[in-house]
C-alpha atoms as a PDB file:
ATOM      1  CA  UNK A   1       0.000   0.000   0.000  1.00  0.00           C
ATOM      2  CA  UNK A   2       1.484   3.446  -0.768  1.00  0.00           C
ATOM      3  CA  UNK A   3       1.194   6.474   1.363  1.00  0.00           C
ATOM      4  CA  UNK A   4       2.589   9.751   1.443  1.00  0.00           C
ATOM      5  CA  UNK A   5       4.507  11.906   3.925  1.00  0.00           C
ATOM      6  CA  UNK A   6       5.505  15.146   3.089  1.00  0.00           C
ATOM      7  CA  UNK A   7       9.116  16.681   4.006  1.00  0.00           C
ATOM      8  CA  UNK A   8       7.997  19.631   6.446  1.00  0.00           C
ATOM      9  CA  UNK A   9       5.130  19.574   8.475  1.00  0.00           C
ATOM     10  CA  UNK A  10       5.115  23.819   9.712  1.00  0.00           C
ATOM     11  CA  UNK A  11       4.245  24.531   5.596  1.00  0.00           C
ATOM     12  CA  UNK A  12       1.410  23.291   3.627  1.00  0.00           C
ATOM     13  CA  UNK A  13       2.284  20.656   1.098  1.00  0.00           C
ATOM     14  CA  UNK A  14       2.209  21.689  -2.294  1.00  0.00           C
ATOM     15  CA  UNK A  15       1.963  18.152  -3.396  1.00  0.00           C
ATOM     16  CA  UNK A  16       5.810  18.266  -4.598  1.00  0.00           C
ATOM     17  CA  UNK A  17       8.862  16.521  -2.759  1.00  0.00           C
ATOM     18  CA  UNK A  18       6.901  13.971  -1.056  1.00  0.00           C
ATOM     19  CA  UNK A  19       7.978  10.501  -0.309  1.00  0.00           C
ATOM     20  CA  UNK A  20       5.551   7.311  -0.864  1.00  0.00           C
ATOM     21  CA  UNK A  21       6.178   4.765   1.351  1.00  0.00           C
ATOM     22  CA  UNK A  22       4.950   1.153   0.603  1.00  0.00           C
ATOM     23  CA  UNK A  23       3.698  -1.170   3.617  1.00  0.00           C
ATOM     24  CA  UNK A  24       3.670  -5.016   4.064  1.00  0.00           C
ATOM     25  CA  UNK A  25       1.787  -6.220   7.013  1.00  0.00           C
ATOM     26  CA  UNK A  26       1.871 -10.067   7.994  1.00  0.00           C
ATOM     27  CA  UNK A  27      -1.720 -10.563   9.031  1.00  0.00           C
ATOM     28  CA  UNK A  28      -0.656 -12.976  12.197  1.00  0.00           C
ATOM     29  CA  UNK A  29       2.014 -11.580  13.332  1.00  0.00           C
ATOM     30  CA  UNK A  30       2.096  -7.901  12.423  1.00  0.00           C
ATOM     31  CA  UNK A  31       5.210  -7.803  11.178  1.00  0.00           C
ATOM     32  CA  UNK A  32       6.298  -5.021   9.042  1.00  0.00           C
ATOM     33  CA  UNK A  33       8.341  -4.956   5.590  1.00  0.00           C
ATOM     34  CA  UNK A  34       8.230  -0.811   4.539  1.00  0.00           C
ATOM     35  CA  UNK A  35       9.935   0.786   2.135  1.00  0.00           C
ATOM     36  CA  UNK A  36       9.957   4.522   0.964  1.00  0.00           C
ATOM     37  CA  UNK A  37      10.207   4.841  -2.811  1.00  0.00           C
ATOM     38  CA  UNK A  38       9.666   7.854  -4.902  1.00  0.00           C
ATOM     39  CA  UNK A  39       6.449   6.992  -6.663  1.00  0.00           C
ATOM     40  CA  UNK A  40       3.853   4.272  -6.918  1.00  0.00           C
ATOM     41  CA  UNK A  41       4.109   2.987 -10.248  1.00  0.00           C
ATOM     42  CA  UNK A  42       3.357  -0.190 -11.521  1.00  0.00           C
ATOM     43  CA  UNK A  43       7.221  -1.162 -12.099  1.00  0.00           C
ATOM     44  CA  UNK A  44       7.570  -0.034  -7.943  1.00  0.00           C
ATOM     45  CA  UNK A  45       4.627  -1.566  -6.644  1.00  0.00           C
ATOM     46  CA  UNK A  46       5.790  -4.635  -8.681  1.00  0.00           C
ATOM     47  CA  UNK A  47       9.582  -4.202  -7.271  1.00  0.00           C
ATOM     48  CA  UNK A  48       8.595  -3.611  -3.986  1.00  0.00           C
ATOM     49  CA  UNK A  49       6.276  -6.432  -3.772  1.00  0.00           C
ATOM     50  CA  UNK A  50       8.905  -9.086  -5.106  1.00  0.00           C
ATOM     51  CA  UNK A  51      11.039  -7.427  -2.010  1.00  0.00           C
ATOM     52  CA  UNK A  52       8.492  -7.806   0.629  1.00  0.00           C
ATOM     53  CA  UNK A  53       7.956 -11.415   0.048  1.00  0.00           C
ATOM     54  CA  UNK A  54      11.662 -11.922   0.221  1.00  0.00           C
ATOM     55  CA  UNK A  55      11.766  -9.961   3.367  1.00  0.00           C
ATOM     56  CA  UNK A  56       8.842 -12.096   4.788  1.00  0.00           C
ATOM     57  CA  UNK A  57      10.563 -15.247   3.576  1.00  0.00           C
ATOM     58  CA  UNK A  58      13.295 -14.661   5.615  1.00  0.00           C
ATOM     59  CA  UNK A  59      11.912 -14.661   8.214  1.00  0.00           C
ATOM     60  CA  UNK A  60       9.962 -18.032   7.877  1.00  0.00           C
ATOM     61  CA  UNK A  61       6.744 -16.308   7.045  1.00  0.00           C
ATOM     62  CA  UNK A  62       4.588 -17.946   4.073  1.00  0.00           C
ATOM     63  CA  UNK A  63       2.859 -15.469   1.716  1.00  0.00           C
ATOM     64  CA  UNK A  64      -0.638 -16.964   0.380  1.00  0.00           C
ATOM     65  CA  UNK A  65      -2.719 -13.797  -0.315  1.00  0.00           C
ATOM     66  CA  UNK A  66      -1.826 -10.281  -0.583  1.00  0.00           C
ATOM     67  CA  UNK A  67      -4.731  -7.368   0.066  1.00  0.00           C
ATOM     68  CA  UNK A  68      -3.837  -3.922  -1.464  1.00  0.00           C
ATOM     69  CA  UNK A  69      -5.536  -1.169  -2.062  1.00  0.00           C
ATOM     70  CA  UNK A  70      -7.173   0.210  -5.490  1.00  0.00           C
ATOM     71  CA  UNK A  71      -3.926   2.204  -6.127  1.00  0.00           C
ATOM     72  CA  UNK A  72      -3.425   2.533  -9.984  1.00  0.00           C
ATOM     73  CA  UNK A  73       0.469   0.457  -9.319  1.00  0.00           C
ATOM     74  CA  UNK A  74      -1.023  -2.219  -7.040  1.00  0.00           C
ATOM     75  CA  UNK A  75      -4.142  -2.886  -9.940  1.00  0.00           C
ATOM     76  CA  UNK A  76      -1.950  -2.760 -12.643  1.00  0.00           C
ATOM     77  CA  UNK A  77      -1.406  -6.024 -14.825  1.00  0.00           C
ATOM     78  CA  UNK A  78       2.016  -5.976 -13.897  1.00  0.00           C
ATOM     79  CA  UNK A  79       1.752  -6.403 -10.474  1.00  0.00           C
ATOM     80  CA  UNK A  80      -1.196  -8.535 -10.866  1.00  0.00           C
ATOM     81  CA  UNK A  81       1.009 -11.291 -13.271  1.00  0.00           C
ATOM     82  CA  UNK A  82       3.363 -11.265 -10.980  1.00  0.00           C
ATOM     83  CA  UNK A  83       1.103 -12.410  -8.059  1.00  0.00           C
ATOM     84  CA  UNK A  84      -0.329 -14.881 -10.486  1.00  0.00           C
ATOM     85  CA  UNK A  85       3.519 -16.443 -11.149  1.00  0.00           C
ATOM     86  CA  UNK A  86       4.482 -16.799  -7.762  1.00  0.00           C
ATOM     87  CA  UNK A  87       0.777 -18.314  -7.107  1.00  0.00           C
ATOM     88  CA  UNK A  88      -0.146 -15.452  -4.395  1.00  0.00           C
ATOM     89  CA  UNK A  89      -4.390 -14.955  -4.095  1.00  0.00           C
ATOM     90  CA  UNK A  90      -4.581 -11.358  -4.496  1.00  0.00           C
ATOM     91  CA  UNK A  91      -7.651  -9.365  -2.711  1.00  0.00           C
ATOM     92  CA  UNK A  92      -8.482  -6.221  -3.630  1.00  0.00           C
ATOM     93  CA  UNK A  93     -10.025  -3.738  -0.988  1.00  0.00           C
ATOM     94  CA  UNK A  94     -13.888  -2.163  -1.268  1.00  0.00           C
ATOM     95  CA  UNK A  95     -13.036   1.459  -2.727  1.00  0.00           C
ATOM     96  CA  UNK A  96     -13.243   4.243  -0.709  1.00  0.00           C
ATOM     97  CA  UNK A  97     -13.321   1.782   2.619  1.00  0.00           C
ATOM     98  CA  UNK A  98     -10.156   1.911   4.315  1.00  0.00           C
ATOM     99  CA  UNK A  99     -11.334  -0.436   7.176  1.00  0.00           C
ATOM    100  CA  UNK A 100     -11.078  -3.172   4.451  1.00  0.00           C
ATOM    101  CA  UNK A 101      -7.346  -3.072   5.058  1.00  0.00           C
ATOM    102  CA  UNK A 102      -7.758  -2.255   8.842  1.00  0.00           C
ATOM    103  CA  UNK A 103      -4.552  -3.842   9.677  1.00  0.00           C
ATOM    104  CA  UNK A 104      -2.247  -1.305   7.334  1.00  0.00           C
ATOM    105  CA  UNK A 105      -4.340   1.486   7.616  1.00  0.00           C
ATOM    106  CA  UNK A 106      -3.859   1.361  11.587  1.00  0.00           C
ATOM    107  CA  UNK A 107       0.206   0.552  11.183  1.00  0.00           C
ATOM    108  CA  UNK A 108       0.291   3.530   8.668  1.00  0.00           C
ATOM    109  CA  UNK A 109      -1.087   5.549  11.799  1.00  0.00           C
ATOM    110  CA  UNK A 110       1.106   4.422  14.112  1.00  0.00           C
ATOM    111  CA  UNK A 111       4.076   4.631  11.421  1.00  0.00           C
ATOM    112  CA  UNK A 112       2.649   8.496  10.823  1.00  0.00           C
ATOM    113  CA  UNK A 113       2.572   9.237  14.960  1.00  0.00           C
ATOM    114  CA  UNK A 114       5.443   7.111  16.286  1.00  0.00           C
ATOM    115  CA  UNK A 115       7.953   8.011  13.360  1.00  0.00           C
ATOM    116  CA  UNK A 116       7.320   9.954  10.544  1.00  0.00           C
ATOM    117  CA  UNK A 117       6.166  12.848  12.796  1.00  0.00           C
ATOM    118  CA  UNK A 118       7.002  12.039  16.241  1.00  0.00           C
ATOM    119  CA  UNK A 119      10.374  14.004  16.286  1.00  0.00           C
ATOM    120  CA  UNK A 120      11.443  16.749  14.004  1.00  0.00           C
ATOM    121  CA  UNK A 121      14.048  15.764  11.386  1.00  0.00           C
ATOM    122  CA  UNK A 122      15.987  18.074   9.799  1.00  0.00           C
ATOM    123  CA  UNK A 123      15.110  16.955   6.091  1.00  0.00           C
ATOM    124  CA  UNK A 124      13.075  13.931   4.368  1.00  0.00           C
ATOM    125  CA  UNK A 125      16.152  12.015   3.678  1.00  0.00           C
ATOM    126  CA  UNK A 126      17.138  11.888   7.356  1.00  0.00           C
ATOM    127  CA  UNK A 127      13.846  10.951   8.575  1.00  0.00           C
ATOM    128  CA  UNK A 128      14.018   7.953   5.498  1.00  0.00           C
ATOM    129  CA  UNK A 129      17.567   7.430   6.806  1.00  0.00           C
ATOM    130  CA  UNK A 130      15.601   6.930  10.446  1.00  0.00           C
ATOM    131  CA  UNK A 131      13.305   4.425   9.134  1.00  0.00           C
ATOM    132  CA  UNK A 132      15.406   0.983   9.362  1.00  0.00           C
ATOM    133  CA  UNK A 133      15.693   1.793  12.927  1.00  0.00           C
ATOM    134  CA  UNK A 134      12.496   2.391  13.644  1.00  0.00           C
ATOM    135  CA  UNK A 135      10.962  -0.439  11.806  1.00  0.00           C
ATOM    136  CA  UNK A 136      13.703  -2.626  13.313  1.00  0.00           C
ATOM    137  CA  UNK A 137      12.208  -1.076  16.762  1.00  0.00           C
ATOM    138  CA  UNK A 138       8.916  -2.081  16.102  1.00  0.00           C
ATOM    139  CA  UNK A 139       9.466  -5.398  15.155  1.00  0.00           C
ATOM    140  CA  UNK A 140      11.388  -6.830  17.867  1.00  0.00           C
ATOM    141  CA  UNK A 141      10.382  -4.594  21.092  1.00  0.00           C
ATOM    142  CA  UNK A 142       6.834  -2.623  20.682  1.00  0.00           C
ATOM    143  CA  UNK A 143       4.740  -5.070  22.492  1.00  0.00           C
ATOM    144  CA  UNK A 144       1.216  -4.841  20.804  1.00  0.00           C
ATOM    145  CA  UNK A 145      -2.034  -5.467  22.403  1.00  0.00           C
ATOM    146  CA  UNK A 146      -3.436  -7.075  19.522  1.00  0.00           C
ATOM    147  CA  UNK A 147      -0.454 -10.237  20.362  1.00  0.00           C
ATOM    148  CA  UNK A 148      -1.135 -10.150  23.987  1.00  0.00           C
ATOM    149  CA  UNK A 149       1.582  -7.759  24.331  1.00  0.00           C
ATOM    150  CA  UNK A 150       4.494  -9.597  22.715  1.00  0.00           C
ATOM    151  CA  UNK A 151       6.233  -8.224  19.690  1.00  0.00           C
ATOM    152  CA  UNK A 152       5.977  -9.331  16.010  1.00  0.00           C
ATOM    153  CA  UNK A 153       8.919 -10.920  16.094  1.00  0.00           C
ATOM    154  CA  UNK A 154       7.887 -12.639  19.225  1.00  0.00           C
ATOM    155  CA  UNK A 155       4.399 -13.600  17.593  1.00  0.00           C
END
């Protein structure tokens, strides 16, 4: 799923300079595979997706279905042929219903609130440059209700 953050928070975006940063949720165990890529075309969505399930695979986790959003890259027949060669069900949310996708939409909160714009960083690329350790933090020590208060990694 792509999202955007913008690079300074005092100054209304002008819709230029943002970052898009593409989510991977594991359904059981809440781990997280994010990346932040300059766009959400079909050839990143595609890219990023290949990367995700490599990132989940190494960690033991079996991908069977992926659910995305109605994004133009993640509908694309790109990214749909390659779900279809590595055999992955893909589900497509209900437009315009974000709780479809509960899961990401409430990590992309929590990614927004406990990262992206929890501390002030001097620029984009050192709050991207943040990100591994973050996501690193999240996976092995933020206890989460939702997992009786053990971590992803724990999960």
């Amino acid at each position: 799923m792509g999202h955007r953050i913008t690079g300074d928070r005092r100054n209304p975006s002008t819709g230029a300079g943002h970052d898009c940063f593409h989510v991977a949720i594991d359904d059981a165990t809440r781990l997280a595979y994010v990346e932040v890529l300059p766009d959400e075309t079909r050839r990143s969505t595609t890219a990023f997706l290949v990367r995700a399930l490599r990132g989940f695979r190494a960690r033991g986790i079996r991908v069977e279905r992926v659910m995305m959003d109605n994004g133009s890259g993640y509908v694309a027949r790109l990214f749909r042929k390659a779900l279809r060669m590595l055999g992955i069900r893909h589900i497509r949310t209900r437009p315009y219903t974000p709780k479809t996708n509960g899961k990401a939409e409430r990590f992309i909160q929590t990614l927004l609130r406990e990262w992206a714009y929890a501390i002030p960083f001097s620029s984009s690329q050192s709050r991207v440059a943040d990100l591994p350790r973050w996501l690193t933090w999240y996976n092995q020590q933020r206890p989460h209700g939702s997992l009786g208060r053990r971590t992803p990694a724990q999960a």
